[in-house]
Protein backbone atom coordinates (compact mmCIF):
# COMPACT_ATOMS: atom_id res chain seq x y z
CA UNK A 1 0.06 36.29 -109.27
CA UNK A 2 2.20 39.07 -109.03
CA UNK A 3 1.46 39.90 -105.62
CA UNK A 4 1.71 36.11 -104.37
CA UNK A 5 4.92 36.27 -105.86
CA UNK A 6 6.25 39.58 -103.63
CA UNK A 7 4.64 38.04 -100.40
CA UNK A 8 6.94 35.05 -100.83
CA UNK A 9 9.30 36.65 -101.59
CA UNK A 10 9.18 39.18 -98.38
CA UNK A 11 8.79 36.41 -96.39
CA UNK A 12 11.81 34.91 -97.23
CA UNK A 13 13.81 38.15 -96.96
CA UNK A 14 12.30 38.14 -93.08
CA UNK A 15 13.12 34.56 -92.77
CA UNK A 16 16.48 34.94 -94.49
CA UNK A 17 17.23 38.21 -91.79
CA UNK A 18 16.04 36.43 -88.83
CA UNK A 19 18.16 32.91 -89.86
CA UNK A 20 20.82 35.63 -90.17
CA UNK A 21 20.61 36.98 -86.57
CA UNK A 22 20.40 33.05 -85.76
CA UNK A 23 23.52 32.48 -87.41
CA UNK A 24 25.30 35.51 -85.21
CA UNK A 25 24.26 34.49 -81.77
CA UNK A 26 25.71 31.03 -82.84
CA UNK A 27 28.74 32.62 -83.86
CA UNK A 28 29.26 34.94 -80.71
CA UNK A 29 28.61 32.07 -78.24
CA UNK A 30 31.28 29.90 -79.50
CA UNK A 31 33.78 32.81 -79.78
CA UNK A 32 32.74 33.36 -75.52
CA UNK A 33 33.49 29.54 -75.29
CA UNK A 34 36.56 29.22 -77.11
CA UNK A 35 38.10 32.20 -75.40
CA UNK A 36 37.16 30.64 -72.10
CA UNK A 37 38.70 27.21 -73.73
CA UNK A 38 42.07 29.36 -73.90
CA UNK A 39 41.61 30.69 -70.02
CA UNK A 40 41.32 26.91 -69.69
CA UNK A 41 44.56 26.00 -70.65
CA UNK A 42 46.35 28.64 -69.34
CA UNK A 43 44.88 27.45 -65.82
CA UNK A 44 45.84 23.98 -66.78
CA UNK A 45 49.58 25.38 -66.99
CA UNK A 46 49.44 27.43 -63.37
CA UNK A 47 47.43 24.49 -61.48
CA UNK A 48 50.74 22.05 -63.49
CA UNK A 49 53.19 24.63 -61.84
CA UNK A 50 52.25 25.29 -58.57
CA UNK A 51 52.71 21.71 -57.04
CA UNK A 52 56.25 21.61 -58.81
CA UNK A 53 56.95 25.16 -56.92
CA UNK A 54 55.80 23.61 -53.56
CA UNK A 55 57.88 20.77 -54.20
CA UNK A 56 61.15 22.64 -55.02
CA UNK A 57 60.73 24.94 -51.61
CA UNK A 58 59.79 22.40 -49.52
CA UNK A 59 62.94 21.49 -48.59
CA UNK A 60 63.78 25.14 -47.94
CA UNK A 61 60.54 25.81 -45.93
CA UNK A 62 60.05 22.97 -43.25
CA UNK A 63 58.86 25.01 -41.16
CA UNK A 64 56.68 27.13 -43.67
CA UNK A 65 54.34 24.15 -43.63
CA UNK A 66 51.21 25.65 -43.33
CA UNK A 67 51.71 28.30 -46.05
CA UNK A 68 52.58 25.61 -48.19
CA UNK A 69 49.19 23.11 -47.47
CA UNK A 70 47.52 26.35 -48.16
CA UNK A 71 48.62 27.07 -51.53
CA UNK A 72 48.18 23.14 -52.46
CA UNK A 73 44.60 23.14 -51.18
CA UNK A 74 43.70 26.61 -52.96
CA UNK A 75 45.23 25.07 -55.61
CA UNK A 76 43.25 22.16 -55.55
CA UNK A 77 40.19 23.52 -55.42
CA UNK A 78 40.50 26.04 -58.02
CA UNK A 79 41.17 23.33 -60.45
CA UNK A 80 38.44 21.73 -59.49
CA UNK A 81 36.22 25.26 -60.20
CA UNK A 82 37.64 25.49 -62.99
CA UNK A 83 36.65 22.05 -64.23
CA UNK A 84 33.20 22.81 -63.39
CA UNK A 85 33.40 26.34 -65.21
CA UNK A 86 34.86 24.44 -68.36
CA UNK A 87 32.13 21.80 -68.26
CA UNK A 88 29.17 25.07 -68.97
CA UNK A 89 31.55 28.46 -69.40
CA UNK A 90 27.75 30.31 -69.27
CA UNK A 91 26.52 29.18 -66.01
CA UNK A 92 26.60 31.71 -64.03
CA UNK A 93 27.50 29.71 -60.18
CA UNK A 94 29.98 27.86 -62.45
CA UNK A 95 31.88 31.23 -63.22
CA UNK A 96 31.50 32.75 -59.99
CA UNK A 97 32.94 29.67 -58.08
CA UNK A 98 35.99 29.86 -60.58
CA UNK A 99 36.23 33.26 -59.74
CA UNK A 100 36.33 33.30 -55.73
CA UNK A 101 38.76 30.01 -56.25
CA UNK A 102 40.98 31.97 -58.14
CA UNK A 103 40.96 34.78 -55.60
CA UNK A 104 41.72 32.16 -52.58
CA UNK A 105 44.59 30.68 -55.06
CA UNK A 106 46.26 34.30 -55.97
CA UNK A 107 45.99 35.16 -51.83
CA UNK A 108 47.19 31.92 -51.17
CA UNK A 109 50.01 31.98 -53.81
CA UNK A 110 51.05 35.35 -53.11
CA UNK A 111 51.44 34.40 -48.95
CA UNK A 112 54.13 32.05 -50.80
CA UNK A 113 55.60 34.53 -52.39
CA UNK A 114 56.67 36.62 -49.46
CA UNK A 115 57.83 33.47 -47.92
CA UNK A 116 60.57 32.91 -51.04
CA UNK A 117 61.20 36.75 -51.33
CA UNK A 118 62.57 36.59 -47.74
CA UNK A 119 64.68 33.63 -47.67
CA UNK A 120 67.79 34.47 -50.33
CA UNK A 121 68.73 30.91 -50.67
CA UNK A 122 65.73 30.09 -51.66
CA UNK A 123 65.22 33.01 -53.92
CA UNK A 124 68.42 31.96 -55.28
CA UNK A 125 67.61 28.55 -56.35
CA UNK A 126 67.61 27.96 -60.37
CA UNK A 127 64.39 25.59 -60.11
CA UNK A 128 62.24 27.87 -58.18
CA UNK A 129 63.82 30.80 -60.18
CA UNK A 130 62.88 29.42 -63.15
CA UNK A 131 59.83 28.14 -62.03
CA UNK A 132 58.38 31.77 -60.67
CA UNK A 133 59.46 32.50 -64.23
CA UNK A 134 57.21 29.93 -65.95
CA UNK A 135 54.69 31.13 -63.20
CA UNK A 136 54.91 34.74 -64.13
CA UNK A 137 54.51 34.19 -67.85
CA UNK A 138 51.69 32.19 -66.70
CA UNK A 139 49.68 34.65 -64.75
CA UNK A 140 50.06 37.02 -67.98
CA UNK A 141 48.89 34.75 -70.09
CA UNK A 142 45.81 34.10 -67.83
CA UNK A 143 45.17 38.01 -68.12
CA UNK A 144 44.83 38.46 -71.53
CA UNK A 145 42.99 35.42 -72.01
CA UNK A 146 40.62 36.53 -69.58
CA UNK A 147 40.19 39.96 -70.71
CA UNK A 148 39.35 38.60 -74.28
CA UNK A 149 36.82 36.49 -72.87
CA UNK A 150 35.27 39.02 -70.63
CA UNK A 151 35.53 40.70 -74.48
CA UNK A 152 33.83 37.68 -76.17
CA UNK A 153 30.97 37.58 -73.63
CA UNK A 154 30.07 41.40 -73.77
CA UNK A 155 29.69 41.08 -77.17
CA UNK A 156 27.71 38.08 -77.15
CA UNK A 157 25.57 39.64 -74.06
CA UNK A 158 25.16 42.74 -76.57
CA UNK A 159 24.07 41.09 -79.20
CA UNK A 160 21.92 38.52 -77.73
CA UNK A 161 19.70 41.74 -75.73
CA UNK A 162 19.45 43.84 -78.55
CA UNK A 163 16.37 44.32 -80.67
CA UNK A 164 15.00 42.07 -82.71
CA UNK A 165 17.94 39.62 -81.22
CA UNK A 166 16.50 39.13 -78.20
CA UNK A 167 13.20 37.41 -79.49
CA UNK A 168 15.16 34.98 -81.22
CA UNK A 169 17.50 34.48 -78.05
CA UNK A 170 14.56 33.90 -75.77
CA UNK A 171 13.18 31.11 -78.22
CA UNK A 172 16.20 29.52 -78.81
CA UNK A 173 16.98 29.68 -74.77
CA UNK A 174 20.43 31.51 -75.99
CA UNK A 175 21.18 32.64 -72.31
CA UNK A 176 23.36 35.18 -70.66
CA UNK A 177 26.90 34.45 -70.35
CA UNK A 178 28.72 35.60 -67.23
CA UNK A 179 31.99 37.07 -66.95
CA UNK A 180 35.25 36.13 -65.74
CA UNK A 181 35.49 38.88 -62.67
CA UNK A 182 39.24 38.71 -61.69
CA UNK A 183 39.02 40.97 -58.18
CA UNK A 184 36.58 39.54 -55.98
CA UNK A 185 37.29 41.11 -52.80
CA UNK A 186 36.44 44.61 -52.50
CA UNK A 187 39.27 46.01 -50.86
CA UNK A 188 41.41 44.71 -52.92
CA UNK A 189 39.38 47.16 -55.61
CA UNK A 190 39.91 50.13 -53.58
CA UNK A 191 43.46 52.73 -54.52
CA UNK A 192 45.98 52.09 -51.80
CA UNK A 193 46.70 55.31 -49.88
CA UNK A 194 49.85 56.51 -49.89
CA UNK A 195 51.36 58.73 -47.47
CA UNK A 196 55.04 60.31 -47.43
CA UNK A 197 54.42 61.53 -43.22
């Protein structure tokens, strides 16, 4: 009897450990998805902004036209990436297509930039003043929410390959999240030279 009794009982210590390491992958992959639910938001905000900003310098930039239809189309489509990336945060297409919209939008958004910077009246203007403020604060907030996603994900990732961990994420189909990359092109990851000739 005695040794019936220690069986059961050591199987429910192995069932009780692997329910455990059930319980943690659960835990990890909602803490990945809410922290992609706060990039979310934050993009919400920017995509919000941006068509107010056009707005306010169109009147300013007639003849800036093009600049501005590429900023709104950029735009456009990165909220429409990022709809699809919020529908399934994991999938990896999903995340990558967020990513190289987001690139297009920051190249796009930065062309308008330079365009503002060099007219003063514009520059000058309390809407688009305060709106590059709200737009600033923004892109901030995008970068920390980011980073503690791309956070949320590696630990999830780390967890869900390590041993026994990944047995139990293979049979519950608990798959690999992908991160939030936030360079895509690679020159743009290369140190600028800098020469004083």
């Amino acid at each position: 009897m005695i040794p019936f009794i220690v069986l059961v009982v050591i199987i429910a210590l192995i069932a009780f450990y692997f329910v455990g390491i059930y319980n943690s992958l659960v835990s990890l992959r909602n803490q990945y998805l809410n922290a992609f639910k706060q990039i979310d938001v934050q993009l919400k905000r920017r995509y919000d902004l941006i068509p107010n900003l056009v707005e306010a310098a169109k009147a300013y930039l007639a003849h800036e036209r093009r600049t501005l239809e590429e900023v709104i189309n950029a735009r456009n489509s990165a909220f429409t990436a990022s709809k699809a990336a919020a529908a399934n945060p994991g999938n990896s297409a999903a995340m990558t297509g967020l990513s190289q919209a987001e690139g297009f939008l920051s190249t796009a958004m930065g062309k308008l930039l330079a365009v503002v910077e060099s007219y003063p009246d514009l520059k000058a203007n309390q809407t688009i003043r305060s709106l590059m403020e709200e737009l600033t604060s923004t892109e901030n907030k995008i970068s920390f929410a980011r980073q503690a996603y791309n956070d949320s994900v590696a630990d999830y990732n780390t967890r869900r390959e390590q041993f026994p961990a990944s047995f139990i994420a293979g049979s519950f189909n608990f798959q690999k999240a992908e991160l939030l990359e936030s360079i895509e092109a690679e020159d743009e990851r290369k140190a600028p030279k800098v020469s004083f000739n």
